[in-house]
PDB file of N, CA and C in Angstrom:
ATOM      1  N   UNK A   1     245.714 148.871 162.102  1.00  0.00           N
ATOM      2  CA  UNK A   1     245.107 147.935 163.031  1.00  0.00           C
ATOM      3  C   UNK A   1     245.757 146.563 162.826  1.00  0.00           C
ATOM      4  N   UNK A   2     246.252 145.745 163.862  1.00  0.00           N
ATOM      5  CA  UNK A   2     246.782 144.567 163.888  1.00  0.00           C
ATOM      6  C   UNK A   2     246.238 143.530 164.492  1.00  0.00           C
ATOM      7  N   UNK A   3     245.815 142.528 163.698  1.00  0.00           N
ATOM      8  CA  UNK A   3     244.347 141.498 164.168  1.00  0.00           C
ATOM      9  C   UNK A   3     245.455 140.197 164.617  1.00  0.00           C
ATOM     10  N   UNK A   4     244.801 139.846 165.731  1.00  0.00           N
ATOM     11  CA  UNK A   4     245.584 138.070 166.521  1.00  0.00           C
ATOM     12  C   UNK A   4     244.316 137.228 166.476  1.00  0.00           C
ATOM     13  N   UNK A   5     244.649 135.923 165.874  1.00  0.00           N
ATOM     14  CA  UNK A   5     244.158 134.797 166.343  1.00  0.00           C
ATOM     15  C   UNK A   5     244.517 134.495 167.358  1.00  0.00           C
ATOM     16  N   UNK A   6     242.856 134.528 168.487  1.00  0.00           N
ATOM     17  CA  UNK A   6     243.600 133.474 169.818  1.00  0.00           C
ATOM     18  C   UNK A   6     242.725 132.866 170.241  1.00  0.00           C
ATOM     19  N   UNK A   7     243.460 131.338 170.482  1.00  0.00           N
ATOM     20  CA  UNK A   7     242.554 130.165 170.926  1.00  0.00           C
ATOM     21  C   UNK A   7     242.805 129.478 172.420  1.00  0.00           C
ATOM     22  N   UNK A   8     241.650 129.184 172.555  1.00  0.00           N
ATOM     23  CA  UNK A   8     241.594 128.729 174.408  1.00  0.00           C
ATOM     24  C   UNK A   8     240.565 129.729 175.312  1.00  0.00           C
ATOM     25  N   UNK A   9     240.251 130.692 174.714  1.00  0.00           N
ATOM     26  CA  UNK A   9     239.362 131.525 175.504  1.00  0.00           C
ATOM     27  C   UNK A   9     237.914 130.886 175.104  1.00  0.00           C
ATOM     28  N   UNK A  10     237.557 130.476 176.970  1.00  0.00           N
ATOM     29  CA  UNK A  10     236.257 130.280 176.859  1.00  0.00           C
ATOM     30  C   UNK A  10     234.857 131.139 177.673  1.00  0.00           C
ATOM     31  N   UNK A  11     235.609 132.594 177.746  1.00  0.00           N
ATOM     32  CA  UNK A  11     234.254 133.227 178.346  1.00  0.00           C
ATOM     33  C   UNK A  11     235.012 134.800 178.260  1.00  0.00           C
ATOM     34  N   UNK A  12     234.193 135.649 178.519  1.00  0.00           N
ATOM     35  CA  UNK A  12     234.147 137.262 178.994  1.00  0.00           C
ATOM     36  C   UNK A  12     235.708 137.115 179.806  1.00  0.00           C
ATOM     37  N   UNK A  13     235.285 136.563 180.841  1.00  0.00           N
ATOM     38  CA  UNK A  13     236.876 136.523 181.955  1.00  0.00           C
ATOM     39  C   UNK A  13     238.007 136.402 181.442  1.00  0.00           C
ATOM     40  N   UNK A  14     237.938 135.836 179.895  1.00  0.00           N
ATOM     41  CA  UNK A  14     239.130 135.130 179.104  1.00  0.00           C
ATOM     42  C   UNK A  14     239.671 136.409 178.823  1.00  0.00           C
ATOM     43  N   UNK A  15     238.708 136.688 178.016  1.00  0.00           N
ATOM     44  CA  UNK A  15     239.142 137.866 176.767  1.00  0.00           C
ATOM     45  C   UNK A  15     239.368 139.189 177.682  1.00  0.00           C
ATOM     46  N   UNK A  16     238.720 139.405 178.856  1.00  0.00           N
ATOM     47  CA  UNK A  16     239.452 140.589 179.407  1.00  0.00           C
ATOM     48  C   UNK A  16     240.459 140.701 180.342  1.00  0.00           C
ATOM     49  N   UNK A  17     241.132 139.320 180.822  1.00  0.00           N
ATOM     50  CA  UNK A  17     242.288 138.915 181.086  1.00  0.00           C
ATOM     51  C   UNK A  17     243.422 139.242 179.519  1.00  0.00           C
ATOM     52  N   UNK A  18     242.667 138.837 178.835  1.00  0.00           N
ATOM     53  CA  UNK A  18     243.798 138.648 177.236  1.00  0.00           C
ATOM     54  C   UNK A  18     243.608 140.369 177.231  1.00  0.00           C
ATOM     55  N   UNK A  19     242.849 141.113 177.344  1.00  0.00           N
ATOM     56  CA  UNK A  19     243.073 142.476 176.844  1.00  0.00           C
ATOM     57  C   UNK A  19     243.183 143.256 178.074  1.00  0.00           C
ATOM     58  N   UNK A  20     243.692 143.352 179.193  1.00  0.00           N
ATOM     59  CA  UNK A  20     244.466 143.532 179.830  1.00  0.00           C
ATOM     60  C   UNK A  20     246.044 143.419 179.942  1.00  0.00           C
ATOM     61  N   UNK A  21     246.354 141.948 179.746  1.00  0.00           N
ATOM     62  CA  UNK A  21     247.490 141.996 179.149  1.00  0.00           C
ATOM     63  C   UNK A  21     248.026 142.956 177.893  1.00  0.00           C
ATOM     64  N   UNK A  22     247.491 142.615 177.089  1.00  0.00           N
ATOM     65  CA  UNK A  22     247.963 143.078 175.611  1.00  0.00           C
ATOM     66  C   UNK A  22     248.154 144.465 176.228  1.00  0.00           C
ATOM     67  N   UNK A  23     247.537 145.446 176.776  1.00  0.00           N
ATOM     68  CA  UNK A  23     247.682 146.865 177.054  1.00  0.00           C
ATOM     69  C   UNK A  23     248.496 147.287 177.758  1.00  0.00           C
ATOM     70  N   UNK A  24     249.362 146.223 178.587  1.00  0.00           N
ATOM     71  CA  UNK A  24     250.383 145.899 179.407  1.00  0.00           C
ATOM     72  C   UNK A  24     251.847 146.303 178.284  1.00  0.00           C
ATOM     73  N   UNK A  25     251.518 145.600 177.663  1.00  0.00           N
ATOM     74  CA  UNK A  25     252.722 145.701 176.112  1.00  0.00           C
ATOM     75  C   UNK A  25     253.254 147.570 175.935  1.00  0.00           C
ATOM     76  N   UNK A  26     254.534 147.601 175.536  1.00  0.00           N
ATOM     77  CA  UNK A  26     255.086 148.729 175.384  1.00  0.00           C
ATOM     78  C   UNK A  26     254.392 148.413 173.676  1.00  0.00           C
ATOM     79  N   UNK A  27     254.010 149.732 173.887  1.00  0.00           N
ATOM     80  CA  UNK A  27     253.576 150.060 172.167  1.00  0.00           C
ATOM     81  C   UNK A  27     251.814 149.905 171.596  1.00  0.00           C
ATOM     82  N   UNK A  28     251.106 149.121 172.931  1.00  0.00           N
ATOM     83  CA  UNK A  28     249.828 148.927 172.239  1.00  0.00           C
ATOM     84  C   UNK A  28     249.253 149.984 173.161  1.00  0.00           C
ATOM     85  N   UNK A  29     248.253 151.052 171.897  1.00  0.00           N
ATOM     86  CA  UNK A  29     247.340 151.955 172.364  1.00  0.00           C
ATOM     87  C   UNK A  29     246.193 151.245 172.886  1.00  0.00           C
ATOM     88  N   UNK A  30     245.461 150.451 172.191  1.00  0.00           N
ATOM     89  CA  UNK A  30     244.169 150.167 172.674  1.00  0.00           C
ATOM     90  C   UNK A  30     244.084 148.567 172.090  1.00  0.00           C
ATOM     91  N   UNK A  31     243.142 148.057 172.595  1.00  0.00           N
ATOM     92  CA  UNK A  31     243.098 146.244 172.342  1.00  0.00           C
ATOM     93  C   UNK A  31     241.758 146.475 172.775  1.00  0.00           C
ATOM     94  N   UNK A  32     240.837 145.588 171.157  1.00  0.00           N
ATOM     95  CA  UNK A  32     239.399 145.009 171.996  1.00  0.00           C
ATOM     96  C   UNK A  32     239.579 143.228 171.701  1.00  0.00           C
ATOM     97  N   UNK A  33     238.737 142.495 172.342  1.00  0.00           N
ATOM     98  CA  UNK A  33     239.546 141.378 172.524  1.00  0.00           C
ATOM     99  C   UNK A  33     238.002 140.670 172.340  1.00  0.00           C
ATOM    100  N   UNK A  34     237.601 139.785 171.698  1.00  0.00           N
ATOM    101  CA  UNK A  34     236.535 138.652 171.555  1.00  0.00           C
ATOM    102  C   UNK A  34     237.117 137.248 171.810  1.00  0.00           C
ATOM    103  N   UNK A  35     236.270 136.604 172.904  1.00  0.00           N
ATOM    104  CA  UNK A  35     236.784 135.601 173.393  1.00  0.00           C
ATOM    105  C   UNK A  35     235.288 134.449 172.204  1.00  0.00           C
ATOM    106  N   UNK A  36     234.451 135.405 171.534  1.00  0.00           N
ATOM    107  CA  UNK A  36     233.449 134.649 170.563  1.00  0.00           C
ATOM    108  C   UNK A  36     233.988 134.213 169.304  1.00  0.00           C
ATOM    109  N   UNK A  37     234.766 135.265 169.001  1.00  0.00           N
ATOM    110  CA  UNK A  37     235.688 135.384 167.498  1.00  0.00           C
ATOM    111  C   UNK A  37     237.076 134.948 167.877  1.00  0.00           C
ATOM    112  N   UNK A  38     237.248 134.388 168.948  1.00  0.00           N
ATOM    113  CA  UNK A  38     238.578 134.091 169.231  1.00  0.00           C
ATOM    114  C   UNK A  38     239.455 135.024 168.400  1.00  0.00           C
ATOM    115  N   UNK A  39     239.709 136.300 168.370  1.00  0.00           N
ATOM    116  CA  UNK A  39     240.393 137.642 167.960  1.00  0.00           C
ATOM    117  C   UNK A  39     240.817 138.630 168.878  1.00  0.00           C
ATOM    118  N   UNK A  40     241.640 139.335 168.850  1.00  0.00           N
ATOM    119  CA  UNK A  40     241.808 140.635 169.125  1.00  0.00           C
ATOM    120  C   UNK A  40     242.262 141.632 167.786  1.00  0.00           C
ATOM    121  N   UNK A  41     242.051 142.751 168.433  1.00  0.00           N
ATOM    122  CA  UNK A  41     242.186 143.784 167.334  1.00  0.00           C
ATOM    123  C   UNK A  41     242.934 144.839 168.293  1.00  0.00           C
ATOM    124  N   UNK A  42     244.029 145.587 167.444  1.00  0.00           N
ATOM    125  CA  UNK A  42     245.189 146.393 168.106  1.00  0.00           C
ATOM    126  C   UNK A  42     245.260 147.362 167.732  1.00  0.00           C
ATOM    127  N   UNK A  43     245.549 149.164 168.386  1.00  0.00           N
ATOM    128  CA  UNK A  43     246.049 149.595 167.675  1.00  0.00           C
ATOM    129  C   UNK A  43     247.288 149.899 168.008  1.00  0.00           C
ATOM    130  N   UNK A  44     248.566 149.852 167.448  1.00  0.00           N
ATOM    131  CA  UNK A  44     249.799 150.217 167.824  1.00  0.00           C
ATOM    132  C   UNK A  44     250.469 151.123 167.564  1.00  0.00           C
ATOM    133  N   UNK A  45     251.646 151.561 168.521  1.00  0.00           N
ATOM    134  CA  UNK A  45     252.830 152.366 167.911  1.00  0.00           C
ATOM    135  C   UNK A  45     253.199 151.622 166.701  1.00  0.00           C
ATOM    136  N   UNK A  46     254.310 152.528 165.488  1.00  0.00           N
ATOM    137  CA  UNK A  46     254.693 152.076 165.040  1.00  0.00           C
ATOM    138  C   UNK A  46     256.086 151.238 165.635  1.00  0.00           C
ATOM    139  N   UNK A  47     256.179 150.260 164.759  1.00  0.00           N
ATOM    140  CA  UNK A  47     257.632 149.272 165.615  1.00  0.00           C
ATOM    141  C   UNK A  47     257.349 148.674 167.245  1.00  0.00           C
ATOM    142  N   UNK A  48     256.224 148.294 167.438  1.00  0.00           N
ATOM    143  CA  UNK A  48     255.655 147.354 168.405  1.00  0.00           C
ATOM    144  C   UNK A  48     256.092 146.162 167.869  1.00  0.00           C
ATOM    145  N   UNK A  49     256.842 145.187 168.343  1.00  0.00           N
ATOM    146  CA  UNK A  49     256.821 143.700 168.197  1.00  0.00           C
ATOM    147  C   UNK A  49     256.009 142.648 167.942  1.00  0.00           C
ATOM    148  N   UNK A  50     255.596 142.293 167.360  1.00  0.00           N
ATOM    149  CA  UNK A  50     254.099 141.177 167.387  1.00  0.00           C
ATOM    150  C   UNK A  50     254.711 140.248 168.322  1.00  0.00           C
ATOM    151  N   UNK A  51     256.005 139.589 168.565  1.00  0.00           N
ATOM    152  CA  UNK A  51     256.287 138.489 169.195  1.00  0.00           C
ATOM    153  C   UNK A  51     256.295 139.267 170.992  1.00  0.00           C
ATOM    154  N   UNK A  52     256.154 140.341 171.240  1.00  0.00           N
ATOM    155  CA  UNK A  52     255.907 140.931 172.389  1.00  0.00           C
ATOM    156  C   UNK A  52     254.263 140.467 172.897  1.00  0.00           C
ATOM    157  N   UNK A  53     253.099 141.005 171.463  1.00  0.00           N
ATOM    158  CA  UNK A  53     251.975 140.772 172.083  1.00  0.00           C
ATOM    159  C   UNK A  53     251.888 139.017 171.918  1.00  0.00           C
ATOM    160  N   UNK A  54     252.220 138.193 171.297  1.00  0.00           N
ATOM    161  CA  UNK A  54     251.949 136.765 171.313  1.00  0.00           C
ATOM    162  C   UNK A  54     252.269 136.462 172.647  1.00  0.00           C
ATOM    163  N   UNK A  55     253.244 136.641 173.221  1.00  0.00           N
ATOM    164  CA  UNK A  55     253.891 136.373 174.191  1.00  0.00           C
ATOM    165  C   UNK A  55     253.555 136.761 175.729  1.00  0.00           C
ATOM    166  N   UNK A  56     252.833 137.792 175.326  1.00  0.00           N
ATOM    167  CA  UNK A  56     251.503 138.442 176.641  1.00  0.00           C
ATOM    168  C   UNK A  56     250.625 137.654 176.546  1.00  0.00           C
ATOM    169  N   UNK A  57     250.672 136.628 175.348  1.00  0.00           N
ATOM    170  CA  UNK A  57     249.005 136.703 175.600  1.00  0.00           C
ATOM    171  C   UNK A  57     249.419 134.893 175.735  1.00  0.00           C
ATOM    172  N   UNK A  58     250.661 134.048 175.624  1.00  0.00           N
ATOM    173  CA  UNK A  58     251.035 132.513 175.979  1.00  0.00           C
ATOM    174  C   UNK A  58     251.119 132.705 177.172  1.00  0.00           C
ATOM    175  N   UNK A  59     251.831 134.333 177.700  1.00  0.00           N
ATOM    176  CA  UNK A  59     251.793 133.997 179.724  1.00  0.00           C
ATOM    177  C   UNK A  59     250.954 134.045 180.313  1.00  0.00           C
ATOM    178  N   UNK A  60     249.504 133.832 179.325  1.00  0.00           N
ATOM    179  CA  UNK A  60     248.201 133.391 180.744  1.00  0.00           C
ATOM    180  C   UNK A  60     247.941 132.140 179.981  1.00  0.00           C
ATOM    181  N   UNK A  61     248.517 131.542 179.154  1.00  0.00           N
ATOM    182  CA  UNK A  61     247.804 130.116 179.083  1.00  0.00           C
ATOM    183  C   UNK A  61     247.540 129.774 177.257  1.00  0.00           C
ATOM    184  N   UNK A  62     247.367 130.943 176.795  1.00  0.00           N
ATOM    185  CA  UNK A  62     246.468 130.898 175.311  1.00  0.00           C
ATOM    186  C   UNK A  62     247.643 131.084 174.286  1.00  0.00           C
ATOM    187  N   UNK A  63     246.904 130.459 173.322  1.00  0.00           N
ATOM    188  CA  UNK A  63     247.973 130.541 172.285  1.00  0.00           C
ATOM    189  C   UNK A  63     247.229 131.812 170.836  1.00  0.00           C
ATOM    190  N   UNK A  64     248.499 132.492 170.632  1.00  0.00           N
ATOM    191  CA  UNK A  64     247.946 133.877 169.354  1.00  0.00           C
ATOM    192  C   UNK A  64     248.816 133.504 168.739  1.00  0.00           C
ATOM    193  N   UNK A  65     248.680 134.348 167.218  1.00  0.00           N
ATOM    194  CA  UNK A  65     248.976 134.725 166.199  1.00  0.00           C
ATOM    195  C   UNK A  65     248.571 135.490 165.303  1.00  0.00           C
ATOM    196  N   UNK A  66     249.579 136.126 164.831  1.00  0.00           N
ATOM    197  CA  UNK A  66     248.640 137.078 163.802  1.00  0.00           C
ATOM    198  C   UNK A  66     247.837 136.686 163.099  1.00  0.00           C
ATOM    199  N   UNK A  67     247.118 137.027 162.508  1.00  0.00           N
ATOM    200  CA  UNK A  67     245.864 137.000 161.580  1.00  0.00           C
ATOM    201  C   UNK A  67     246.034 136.253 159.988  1.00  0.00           C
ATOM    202  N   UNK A  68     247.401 137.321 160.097  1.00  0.00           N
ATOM    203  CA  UNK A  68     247.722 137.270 158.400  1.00  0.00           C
ATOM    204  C   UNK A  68     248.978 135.972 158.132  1.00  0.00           C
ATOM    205  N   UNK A  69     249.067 135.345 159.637  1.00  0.00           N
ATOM    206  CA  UNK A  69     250.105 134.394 159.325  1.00  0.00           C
ATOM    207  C   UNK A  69     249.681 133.036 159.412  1.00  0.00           C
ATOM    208  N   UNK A  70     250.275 132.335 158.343  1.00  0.00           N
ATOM    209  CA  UNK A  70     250.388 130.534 158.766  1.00  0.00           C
ATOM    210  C   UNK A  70     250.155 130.392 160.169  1.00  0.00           C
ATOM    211  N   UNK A  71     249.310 129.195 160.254  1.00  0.00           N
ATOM    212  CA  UNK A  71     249.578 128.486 161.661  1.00  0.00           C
ATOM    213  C   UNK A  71     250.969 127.355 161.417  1.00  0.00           C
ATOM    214  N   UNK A  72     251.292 127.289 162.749  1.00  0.00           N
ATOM    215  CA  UNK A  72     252.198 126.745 162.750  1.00  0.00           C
ATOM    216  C   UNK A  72     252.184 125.180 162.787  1.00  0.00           C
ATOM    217  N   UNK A  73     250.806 124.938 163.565  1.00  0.00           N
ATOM    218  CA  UNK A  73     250.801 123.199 162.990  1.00  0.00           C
ATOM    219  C   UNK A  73     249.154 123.489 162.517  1.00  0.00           C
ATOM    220  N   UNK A  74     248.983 122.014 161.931  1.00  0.00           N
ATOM    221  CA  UNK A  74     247.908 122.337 161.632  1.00  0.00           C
ATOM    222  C   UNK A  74     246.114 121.737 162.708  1.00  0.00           C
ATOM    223  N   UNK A  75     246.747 121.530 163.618  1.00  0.00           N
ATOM    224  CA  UNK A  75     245.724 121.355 165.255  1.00  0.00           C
ATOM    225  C   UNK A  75     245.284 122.859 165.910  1.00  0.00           C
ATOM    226  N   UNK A  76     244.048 122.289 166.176  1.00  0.00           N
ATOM    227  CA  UNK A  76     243.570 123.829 167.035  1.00  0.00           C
ATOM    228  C   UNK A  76     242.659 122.608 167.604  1.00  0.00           C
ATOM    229  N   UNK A  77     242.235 123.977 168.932  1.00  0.00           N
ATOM    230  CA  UNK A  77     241.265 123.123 170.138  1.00  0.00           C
ATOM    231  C   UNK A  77     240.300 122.920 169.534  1.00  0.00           C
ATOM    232  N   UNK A  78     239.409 121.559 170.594  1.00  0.00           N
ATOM    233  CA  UNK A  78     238.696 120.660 170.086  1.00  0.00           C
ATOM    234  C   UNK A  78     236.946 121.842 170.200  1.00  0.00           C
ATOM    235  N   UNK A  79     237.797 122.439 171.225  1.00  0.00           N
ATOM    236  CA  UNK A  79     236.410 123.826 171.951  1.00  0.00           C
ATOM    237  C   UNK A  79     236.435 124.756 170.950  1.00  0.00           C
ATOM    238  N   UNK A  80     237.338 124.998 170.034  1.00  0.00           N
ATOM    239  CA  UNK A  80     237.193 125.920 169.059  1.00  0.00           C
ATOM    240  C   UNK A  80     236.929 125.693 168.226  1.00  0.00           C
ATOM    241  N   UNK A  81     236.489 124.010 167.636  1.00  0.00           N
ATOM    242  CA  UNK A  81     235.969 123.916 166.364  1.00  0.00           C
ATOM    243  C   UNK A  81     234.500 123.138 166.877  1.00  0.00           C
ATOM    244  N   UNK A  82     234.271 122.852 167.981  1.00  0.00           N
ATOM    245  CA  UNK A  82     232.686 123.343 168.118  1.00  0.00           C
ATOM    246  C   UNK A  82     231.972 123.693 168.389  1.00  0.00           C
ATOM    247  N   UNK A  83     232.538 125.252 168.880  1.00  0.00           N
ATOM    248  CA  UNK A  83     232.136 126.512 169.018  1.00  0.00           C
ATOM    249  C   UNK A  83     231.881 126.757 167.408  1.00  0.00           C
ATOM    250  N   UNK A  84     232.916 126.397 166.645  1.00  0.00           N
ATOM    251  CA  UNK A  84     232.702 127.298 165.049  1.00  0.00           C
ATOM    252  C   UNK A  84     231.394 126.584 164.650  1.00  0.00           C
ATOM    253  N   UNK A  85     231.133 124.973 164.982  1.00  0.00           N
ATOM    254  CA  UNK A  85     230.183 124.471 164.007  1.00  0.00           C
ATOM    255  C   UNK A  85     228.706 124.597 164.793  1.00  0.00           C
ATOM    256  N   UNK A  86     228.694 124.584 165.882  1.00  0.00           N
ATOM    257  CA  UNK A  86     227.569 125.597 166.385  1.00  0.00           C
ATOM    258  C   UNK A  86     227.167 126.802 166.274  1.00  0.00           C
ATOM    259  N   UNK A  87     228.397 127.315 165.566  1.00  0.00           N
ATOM    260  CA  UNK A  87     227.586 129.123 165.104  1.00  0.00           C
ATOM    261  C   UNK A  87     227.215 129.134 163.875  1.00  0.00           C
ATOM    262  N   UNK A  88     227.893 128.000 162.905  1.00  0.00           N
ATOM    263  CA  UNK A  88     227.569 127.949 161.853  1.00  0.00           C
ATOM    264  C   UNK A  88     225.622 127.204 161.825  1.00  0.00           C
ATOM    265  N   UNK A  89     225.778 126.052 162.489  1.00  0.00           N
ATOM    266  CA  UNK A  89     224.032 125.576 162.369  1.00  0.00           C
ATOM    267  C   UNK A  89     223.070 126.844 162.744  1.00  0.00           C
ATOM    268  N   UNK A  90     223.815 127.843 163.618  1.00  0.00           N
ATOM    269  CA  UNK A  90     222.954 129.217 164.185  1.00  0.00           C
ATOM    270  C   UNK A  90     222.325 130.298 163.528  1.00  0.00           C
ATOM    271  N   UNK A  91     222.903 130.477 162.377  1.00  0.00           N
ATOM    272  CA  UNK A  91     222.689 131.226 161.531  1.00  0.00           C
ATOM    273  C   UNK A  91     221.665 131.227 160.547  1.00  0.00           C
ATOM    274  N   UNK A  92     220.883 132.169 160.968  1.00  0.00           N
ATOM    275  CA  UNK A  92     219.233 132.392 159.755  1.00  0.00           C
ATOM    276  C   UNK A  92     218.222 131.623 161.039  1.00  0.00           C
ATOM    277  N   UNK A  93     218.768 131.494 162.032  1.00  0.00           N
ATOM    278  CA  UNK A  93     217.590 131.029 163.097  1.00  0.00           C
ATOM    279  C   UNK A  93     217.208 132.208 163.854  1.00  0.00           C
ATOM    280  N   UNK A  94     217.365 133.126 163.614  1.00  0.00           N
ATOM    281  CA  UNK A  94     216.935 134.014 164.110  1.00  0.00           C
ATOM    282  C   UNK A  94     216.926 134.325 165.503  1.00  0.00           C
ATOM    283  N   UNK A  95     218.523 133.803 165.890  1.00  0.00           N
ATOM    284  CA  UNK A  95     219.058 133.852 167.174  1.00  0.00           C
ATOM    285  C   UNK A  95     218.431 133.247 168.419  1.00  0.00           C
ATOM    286  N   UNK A  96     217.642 131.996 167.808  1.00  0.00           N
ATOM    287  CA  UNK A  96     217.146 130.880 168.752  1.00  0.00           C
ATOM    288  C   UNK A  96     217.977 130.018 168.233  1.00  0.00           C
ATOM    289  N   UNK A  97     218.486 129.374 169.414  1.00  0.00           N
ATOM    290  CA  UNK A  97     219.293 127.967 169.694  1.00  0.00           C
ATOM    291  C   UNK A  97     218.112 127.135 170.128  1.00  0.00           C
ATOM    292  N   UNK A  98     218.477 126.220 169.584  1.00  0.00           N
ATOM    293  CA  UNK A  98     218.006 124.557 170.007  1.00  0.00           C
ATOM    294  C   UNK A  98     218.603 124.229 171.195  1.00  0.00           C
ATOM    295  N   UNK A  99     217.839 123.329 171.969  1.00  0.00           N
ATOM    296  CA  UNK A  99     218.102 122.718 173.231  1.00  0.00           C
ATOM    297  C   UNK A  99     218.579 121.833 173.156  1.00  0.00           C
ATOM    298  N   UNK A 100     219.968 121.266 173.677  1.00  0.00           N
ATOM    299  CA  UNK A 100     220.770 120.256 173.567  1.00  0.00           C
ATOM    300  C   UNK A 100     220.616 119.691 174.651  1.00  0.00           C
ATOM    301  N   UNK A 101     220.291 118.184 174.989  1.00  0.00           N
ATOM    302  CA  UNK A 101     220.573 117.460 176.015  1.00  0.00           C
ATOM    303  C   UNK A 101     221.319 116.537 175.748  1.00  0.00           C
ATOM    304  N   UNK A 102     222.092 115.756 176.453  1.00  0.00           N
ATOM    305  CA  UNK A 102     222.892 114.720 176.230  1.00  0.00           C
ATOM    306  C   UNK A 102     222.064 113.652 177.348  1.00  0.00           C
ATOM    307  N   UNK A 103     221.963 112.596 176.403  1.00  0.00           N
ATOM    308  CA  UNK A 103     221.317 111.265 177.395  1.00  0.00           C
ATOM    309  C   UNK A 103     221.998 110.066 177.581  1.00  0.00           C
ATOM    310  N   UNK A 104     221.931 109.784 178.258  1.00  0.00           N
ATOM    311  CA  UNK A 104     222.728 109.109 178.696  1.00  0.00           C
ATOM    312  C   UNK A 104     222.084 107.616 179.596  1.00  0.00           C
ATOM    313  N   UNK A 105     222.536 106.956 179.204  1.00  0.00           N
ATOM    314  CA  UNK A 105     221.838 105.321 179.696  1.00  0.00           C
ATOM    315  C   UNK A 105     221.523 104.556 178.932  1.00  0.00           C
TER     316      UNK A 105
END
């Protein structure tokens, strides 16, 4: 199994655009794709390219990488780190969210 970081997906529509593509790829059997975990998970032929699936998945917009590799700079979206720190306050609430308003005036 071959796991991608990918960032920029912000809904259902994302991630099954991103795993559509990926299945597009010579070599990938199956792709499930979380646009929550900003992940996909692969299974491949052997000798599939990783720079094949990165590259399916920059021609709609998003940026991947494998799992197990360095990022290349050290910036990620501003939507993906507070998505992370909202799931983190979420946890042990027993899957009630708080009501956020923003006020303004």
């Amino acid at each position: 199994m071959t796991h991608l970081k990918i960032t920029g997906m912000t809904c259902d529509s994302c991630a099954a655009h991103v795993k559509e593509a990926l299945e597009k790829v010579p070599g990938v059997q199956s792709a499930i794709v979380s646009y929550a975990k900003g992940a996909a998970q692969l299974a491949l032929d052997p000798g599939t390219a990783p720079d094949a699936l990165t590259a399916a998945v920059a021609g709609l917009g998003y940026k991947a990488m494998l799992a197990d590799a360095p990022p290349t700079d050290n910036r990620t979206g501003l939507f993906d780190k507070v998505r992370g720190w909202m799931g983190a306050a979420d946890k042990g609430s027993g899957g009630e969210r708080p009501l956020q308003v923003a006020v303004i005036g």
